[in-house]
Protein backbone atom coordinates (compact mmCIF):
# COMPACT_ATOMS: atom_id res chain seq x y z
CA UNK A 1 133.41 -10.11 98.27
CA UNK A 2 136.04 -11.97 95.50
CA UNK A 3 133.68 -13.08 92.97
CA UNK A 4 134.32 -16.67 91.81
CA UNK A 5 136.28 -15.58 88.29
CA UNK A 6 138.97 -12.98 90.75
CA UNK A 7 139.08 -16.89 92.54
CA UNK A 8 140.02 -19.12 89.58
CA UNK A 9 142.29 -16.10 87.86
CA UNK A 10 144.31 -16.00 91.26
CA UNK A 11 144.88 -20.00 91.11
CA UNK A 12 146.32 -19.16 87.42
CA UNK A 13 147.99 -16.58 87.75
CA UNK A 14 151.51 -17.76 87.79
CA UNK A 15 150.62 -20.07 84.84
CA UNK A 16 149.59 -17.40 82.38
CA UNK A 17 152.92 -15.19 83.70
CA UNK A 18 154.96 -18.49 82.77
CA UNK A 19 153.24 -19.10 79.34
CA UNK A 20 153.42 -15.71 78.41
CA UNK A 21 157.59 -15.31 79.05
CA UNK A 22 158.05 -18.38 77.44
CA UNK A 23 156.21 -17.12 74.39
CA UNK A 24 158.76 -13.96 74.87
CA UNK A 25 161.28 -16.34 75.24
CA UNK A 26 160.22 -18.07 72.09
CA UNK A 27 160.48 -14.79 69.62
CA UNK A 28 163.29 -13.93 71.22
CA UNK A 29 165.34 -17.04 70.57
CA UNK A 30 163.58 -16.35 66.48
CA UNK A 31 165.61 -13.21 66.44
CA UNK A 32 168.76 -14.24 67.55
CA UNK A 33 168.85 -17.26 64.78
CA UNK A 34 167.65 -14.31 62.24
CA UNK A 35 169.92 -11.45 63.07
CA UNK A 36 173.17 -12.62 63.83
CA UNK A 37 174.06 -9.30 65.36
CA UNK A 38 171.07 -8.46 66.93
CA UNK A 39 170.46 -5.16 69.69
CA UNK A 40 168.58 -7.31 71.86
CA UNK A 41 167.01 -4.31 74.07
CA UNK A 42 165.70 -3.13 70.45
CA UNK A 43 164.18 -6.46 69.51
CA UNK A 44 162.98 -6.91 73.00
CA UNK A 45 160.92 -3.67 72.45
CA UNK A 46 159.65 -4.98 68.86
CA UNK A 47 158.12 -8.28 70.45
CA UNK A 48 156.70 -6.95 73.42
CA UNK A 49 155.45 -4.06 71.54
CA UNK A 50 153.78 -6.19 69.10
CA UNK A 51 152.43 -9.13 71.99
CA UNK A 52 150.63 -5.46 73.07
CA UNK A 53 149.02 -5.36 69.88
CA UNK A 54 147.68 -8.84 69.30
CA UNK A 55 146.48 -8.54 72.87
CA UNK A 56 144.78 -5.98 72.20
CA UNK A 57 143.20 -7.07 69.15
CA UNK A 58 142.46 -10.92 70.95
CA UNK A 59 140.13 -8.30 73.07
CA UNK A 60 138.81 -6.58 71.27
CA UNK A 61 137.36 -9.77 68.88
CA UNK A 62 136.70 -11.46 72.52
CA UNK A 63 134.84 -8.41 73.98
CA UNK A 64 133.70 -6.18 71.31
């Protein structure tokens, strides 16, 4: 049986995909006005690795 929080995550679940790129898309568009000859795949790398970490820190303060 789907509990009722699988329910309500699969009604968002295209939301939080599009909020999430467009925060990509956000940092990404912050390099390129920065750098003016930016390695894209490198700073590509740099944000996402870095969206890992506060993710991972936004857990662990959310769930100990």
């Amino acid at each position: 049986m789907t509990s009722i929080e699988q329910l309500e995550l699969d009604k968002h679940r295209h939301q939080i995909f599009t909020d999430v790129k467009k925060l990509v898309e956000k940092y990404r568009a912050i390099f390129d006005w920065d750098v003016t000859e930016i390695d894209q795949p490198a700073a590509d790398k740099l944000i996402l690795a870095e969206m890992h970490k506060a993710l991972d820190k936004v857990e662990a303060e959310l769930l100990g």
